[in-house]
N, C-alpha and C. Protein backbone atom coordinates (compact mmCIF):
# COMPACT_ATOMS: atom_id res chain seq x y z
N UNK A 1 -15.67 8.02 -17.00
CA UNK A 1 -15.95 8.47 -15.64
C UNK A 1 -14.86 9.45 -15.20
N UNK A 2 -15.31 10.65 -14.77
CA UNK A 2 -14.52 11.67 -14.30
C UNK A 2 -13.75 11.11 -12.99
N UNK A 3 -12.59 10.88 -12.98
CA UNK A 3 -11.78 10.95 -11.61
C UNK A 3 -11.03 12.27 -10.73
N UNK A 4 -11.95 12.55 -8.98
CA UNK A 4 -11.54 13.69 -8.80
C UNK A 4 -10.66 13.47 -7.43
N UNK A 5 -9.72 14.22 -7.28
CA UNK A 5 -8.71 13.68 -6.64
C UNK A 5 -8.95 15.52 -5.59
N UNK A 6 -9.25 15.01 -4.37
CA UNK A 6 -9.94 16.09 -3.35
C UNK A 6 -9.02 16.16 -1.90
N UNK A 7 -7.91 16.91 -2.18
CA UNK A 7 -6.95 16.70 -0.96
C UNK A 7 -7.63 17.71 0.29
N UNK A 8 -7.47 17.07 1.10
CA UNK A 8 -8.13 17.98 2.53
C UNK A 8 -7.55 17.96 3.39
N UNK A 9 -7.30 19.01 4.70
CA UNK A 9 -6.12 19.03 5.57
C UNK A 9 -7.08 19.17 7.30
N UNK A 10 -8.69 18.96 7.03
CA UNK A 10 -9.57 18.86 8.29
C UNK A 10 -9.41 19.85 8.89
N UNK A 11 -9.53 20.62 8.21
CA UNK A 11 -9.56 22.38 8.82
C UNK A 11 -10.86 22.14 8.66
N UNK A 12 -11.74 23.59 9.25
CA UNK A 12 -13.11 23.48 8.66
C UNK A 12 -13.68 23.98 7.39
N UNK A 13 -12.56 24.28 6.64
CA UNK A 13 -12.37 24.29 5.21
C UNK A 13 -13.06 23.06 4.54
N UNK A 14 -12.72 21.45 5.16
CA UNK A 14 -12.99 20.60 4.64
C UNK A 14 -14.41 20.10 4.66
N UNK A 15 -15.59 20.29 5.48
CA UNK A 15 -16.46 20.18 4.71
C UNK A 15 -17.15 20.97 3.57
N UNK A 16 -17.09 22.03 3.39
CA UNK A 16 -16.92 22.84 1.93
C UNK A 16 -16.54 22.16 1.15
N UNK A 17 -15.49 21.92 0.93
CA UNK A 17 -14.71 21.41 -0.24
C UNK A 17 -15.06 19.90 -0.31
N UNK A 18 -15.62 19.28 0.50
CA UNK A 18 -16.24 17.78 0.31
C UNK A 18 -17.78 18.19 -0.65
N UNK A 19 -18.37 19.05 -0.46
CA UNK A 19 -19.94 19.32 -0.90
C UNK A 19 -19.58 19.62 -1.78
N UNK A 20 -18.44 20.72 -2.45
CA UNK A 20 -18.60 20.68 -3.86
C UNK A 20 -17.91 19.60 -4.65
N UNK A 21 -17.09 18.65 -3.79
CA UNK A 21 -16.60 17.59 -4.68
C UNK A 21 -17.80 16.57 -5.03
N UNK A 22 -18.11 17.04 -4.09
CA UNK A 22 -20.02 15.79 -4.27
C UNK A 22 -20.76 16.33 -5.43
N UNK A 23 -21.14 17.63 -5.37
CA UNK A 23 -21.57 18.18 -6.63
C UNK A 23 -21.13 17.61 -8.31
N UNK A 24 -19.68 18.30 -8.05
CA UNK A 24 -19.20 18.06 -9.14
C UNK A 24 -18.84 16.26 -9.70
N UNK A 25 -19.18 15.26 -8.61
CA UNK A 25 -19.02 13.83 -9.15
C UNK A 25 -20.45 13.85 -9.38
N UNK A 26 -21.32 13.66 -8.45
CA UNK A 26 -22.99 13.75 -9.07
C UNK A 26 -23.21 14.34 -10.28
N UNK A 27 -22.36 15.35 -10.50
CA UNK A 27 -23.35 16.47 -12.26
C UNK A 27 -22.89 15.52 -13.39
N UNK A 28 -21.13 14.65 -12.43
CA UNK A 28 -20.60 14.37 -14.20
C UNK A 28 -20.42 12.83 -13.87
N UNK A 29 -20.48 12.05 -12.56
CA UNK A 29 -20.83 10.68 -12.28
C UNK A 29 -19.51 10.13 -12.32
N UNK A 30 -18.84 11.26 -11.33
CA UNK A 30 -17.07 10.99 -11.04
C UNK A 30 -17.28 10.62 -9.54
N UNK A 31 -15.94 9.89 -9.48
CA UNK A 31 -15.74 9.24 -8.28
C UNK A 31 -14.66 9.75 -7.54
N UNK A 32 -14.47 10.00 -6.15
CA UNK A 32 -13.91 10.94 -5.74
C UNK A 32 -12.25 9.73 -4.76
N UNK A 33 -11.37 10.51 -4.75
CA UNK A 33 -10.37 10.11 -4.25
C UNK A 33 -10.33 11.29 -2.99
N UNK A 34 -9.77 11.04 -1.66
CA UNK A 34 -9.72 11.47 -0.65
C UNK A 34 -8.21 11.62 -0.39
N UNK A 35 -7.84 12.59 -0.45
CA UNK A 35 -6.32 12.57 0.33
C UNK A 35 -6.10 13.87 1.02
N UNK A 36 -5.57 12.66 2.41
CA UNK A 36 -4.67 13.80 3.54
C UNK A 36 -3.02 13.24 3.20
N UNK A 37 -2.25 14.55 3.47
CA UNK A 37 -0.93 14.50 3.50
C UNK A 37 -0.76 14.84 4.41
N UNK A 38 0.23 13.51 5.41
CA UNK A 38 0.49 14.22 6.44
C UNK A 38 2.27 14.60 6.51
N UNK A 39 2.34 15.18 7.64
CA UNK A 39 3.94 15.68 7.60
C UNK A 39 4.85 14.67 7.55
N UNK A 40 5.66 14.93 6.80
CA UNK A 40 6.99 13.18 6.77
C UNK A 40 7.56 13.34 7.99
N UNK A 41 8.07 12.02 8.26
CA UNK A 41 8.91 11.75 8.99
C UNK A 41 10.24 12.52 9.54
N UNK A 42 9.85 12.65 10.99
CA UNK A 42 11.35 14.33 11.30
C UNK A 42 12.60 12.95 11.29
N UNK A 43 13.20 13.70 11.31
CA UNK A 43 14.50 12.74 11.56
C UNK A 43 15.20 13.38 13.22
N UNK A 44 15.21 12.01 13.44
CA UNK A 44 15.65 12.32 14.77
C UNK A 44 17.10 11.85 15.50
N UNK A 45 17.82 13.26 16.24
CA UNK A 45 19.19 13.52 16.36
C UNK A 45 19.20 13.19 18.09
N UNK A 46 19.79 12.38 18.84
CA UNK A 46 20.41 12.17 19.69
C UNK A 46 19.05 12.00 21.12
N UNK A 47 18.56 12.57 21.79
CA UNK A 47 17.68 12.24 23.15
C UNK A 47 17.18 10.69 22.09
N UNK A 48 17.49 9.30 23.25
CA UNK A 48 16.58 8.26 23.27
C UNK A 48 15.20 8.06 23.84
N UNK A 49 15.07 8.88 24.47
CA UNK A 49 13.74 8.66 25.27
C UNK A 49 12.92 9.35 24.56
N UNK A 50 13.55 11.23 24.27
CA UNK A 50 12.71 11.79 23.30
C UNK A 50 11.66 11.41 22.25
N UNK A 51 12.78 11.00 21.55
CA UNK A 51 12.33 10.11 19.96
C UNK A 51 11.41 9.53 20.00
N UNK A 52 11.18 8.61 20.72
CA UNK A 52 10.13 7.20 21.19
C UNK A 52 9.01 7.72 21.45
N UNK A 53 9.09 8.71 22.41
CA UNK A 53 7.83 9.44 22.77
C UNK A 53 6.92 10.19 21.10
N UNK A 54 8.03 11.18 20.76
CA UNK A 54 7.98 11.31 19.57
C UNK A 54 7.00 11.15 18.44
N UNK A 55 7.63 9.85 18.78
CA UNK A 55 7.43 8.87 17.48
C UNK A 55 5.91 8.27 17.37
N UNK A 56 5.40 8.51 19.33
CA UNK A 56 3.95 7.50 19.88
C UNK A 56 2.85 8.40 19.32
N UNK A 57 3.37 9.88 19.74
CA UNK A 57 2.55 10.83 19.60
C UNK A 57 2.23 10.98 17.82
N UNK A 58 2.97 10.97 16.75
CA UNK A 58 3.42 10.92 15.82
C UNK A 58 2.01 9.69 15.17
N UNK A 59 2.46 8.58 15.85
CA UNK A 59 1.61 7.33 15.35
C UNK A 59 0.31 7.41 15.68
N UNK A 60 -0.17 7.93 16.80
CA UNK A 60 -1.52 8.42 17.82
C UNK A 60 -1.98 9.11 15.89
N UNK A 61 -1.44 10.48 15.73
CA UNK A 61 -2.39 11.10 15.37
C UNK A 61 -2.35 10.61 13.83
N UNK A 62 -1.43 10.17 13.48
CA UNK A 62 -1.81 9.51 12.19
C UNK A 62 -3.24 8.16 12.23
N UNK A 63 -3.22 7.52 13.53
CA UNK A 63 -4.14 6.72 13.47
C UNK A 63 -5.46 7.66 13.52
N UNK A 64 -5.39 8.82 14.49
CA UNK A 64 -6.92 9.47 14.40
C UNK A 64 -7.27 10.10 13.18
N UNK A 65 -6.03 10.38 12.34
CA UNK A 65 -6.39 10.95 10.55
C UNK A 65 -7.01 10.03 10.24
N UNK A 66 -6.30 8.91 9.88
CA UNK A 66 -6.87 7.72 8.99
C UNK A 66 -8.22 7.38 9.43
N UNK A 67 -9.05 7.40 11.30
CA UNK A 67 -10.00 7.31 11.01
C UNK A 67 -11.08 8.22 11.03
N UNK A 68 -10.42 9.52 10.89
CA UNK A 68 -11.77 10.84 10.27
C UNK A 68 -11.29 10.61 8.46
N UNK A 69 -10.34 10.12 7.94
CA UNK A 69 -10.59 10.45 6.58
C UNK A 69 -11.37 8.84 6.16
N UNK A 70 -11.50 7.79 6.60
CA UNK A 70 -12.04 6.75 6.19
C UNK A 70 -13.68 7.00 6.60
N UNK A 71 -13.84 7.80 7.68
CA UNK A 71 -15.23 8.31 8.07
C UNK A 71 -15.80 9.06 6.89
N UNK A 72 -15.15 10.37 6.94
CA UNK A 72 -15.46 11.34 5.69
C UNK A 72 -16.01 10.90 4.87
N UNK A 73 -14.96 9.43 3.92
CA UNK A 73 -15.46 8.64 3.19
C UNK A 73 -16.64 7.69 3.05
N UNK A 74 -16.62 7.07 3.47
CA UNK A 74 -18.36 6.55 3.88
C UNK A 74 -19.40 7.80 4.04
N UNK A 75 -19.05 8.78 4.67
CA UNK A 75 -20.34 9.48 4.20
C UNK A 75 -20.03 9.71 2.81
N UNK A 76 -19.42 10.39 2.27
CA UNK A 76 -19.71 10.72 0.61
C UNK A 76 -20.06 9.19 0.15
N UNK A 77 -19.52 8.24 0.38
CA UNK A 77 -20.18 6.89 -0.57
C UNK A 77 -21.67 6.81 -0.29
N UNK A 78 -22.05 7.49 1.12
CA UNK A 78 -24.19 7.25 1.27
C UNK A 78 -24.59 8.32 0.26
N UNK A 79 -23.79 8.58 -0.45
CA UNK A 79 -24.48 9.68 -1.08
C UNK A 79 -24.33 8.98 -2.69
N UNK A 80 -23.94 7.54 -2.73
CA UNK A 80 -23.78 7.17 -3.78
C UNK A 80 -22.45 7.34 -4.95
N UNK A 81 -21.47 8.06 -4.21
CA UNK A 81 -20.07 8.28 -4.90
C UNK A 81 -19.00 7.29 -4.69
N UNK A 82 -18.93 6.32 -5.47
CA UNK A 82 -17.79 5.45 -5.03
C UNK A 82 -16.46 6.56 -4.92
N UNK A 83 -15.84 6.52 -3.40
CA UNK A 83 -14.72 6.97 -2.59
C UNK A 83 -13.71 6.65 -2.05
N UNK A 84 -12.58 6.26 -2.38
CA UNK A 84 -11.10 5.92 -2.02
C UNK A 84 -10.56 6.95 -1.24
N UNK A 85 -10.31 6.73 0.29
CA UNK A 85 -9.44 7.09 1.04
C UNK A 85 -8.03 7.35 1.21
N UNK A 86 -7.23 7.94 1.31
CA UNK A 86 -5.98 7.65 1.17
C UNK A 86 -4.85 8.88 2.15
N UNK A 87 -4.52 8.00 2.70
CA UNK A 87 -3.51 9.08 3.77
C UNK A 87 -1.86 8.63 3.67
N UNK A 88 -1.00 9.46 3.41
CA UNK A 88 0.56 10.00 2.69
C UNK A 88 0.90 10.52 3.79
N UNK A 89 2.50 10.32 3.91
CA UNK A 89 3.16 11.24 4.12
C UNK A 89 4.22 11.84 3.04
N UNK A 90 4.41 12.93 3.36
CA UNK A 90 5.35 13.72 2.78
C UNK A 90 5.28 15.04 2.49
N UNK A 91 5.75 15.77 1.30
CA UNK A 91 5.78 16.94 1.52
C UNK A 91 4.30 17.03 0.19
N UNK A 92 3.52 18.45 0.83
CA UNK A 92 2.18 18.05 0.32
C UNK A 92 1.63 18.19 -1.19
N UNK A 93 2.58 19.28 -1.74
CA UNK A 93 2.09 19.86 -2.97
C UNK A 93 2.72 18.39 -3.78
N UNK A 94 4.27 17.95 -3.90
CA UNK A 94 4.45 16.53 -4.32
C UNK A 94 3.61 15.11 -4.51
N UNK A 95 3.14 15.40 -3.06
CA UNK A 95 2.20 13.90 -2.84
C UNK A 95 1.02 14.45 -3.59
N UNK A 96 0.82 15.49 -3.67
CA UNK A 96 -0.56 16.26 -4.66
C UNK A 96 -0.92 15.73 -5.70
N UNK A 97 0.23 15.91 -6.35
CA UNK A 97 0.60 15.69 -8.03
C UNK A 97 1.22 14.29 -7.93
N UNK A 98 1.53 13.83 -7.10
CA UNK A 98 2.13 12.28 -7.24
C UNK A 98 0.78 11.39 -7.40
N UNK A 99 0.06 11.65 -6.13
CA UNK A 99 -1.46 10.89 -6.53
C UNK A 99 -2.13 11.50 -7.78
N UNK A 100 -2.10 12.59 -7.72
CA UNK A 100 -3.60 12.75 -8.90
C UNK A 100 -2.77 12.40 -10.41
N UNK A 101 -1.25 11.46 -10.58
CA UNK A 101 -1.09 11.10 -11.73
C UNK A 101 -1.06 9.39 -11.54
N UNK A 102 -1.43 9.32 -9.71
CA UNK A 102 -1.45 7.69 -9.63
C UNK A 102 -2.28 7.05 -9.90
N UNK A 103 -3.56 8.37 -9.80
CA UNK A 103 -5.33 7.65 -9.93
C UNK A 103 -5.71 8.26 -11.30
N UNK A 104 -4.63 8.88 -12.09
CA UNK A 104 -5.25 9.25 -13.40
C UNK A 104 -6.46 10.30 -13.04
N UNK A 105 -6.44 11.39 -12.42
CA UNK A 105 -7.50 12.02 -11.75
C UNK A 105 -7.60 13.33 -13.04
N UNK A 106 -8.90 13.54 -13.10
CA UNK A 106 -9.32 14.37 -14.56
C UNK A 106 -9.17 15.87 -13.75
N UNK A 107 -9.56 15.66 -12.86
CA UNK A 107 -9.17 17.08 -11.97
C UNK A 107 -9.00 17.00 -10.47
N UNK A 108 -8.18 18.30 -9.95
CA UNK A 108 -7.66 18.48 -8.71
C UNK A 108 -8.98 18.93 -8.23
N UNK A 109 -9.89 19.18 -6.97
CA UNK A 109 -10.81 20.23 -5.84
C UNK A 109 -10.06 20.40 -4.60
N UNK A 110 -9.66 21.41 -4.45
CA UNK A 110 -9.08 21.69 -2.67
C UNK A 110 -9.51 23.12 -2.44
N UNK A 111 -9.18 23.65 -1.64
CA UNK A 111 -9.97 25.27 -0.84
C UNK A 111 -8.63 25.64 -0.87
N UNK A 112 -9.01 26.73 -0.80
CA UNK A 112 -8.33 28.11 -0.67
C UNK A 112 -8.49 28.83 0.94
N UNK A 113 -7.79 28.69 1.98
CA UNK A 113 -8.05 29.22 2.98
C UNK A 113 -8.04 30.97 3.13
N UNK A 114 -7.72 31.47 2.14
CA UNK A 114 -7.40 33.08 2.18
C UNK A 114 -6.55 33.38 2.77
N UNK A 115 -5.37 32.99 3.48
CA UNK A 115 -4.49 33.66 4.51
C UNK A 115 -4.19 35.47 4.08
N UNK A 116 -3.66 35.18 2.73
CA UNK A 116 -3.16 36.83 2.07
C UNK A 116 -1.86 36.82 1.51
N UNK A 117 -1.52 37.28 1.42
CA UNK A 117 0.02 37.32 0.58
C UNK A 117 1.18 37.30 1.69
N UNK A 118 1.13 37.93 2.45
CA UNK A 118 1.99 37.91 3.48
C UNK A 118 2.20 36.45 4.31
N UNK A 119 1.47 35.50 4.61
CA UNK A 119 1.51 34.55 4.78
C UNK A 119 1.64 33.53 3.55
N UNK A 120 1.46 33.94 2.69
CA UNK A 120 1.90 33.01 1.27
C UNK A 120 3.10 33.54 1.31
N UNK A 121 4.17 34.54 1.19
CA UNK A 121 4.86 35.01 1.23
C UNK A 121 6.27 34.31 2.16
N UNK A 122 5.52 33.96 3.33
CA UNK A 122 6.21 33.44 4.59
C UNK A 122 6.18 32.01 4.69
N UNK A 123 4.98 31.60 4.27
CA UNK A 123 4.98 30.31 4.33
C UNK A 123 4.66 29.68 3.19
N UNK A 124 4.67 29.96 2.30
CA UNK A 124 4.03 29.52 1.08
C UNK A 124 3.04 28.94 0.80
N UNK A 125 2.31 28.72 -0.47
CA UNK A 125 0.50 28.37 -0.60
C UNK A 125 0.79 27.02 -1.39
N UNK A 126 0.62 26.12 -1.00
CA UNK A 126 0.03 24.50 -1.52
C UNK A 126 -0.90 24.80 -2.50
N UNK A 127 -2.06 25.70 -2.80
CA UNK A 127 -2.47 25.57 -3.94
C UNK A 127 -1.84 26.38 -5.02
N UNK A 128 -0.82 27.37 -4.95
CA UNK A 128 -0.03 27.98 -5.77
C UNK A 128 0.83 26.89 -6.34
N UNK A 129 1.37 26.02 -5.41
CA UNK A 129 2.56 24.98 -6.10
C UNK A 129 1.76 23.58 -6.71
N UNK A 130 0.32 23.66 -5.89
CA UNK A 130 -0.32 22.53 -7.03
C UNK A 130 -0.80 23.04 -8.45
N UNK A 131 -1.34 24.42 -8.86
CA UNK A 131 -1.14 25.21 -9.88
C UNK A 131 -0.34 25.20 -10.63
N UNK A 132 1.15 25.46 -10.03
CA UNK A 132 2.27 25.58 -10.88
C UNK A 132 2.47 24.35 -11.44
N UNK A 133 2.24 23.54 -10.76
CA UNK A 133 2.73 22.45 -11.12
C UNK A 133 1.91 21.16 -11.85
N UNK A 134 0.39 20.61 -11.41
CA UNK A 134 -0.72 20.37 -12.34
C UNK A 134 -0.54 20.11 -13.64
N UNK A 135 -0.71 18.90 -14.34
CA UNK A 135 -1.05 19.34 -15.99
C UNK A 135 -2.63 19.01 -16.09
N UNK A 136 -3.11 18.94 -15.22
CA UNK A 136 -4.76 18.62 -15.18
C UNK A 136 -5.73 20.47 -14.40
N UNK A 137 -6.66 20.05 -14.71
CA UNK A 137 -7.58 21.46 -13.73
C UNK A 137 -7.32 21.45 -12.75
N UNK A 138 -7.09 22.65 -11.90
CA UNK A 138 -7.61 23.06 -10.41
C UNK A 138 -8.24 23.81 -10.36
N UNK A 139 -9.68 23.48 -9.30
CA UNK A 139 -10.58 23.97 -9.73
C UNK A 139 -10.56 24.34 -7.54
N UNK A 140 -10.57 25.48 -7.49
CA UNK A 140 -10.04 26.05 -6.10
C UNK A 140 -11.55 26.83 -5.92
N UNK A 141 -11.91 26.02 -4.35
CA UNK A 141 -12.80 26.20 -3.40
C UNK A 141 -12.72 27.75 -2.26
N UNK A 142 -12.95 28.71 -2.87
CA UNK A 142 -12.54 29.60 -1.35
C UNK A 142 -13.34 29.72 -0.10
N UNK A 143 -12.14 29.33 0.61
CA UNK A 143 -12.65 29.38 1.87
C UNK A 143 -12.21 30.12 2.51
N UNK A 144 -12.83 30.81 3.98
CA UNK A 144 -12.49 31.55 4.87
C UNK A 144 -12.39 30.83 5.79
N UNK A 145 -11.71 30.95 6.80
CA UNK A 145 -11.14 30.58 7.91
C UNK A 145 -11.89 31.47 9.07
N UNK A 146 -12.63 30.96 10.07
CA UNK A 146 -13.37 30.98 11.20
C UNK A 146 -12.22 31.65 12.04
């Protein structure tokens, strides 16, 4: 059984890149892994009140990830794909390659937002450093950005 390990960041990139992960488990009767990475933990220097607040806002939206990516999931499972959820923090291209050697995943699917070079340049591209770095396929979704 093909294991595909489908990181998504809920741009509207991500339903694209869910339909062809559906494709590609349906053609070969792989089961799909779901991962959001979210931002690690800031470390926090001196305001007490700050932090706390921080920290609420911080916990808020990690709880509303976890439940659009456990949603996501259930729909791809009505479609008959057994689907594992899974939400990380840290830094993203790492947690990339950290999961897809945790689930033994036969291949990477994520999108390509197009920014351009100049913004790869400035900010660098997550699928360039999951590329570089990968000893399995990436098999890159392009997407355009609305």
């Amino acid at each position: 059984m093909r294991r595909i390990l489908v990181p998504i960041d809920f741009s509207d990139a991500t339903k694209k890149i869910i339909e062809q992960a559906i494709k590609y488990a349906k053609s070969l009767g792989g089961e799909i892994r779901l991962l959001h990475v979210a931002a690690p933990e800031p470390e926090f220097i001196g305001d007490e009140v700050g932090p706390q607040v921080l920290r609420d806002q911080k916990a808020k939206r990690l709880r509303d990830q976890h439940k659009k990516i456990q949603k996501l999931a259930g729909n791809i499972e009505k479609e008959g794909i057994k689907t594992t959820p899974l939400l990380v923090q840290g830094v993203t291209v790492d947690e990339i390659i950290k999961e897809s050697k945790k689930f033994n995943a036969s291949i990477i699917i994520m999108g390509s937002h197009g920014h351009g070079a100049m913004y790869n340049l400035l900010m660098g591209s997550v699928i360039e450093g999951v590329i570089r770095t990968s000893k399995i396929p990436v098999l890159v979704i392009p997407v355009k950005s609305k």
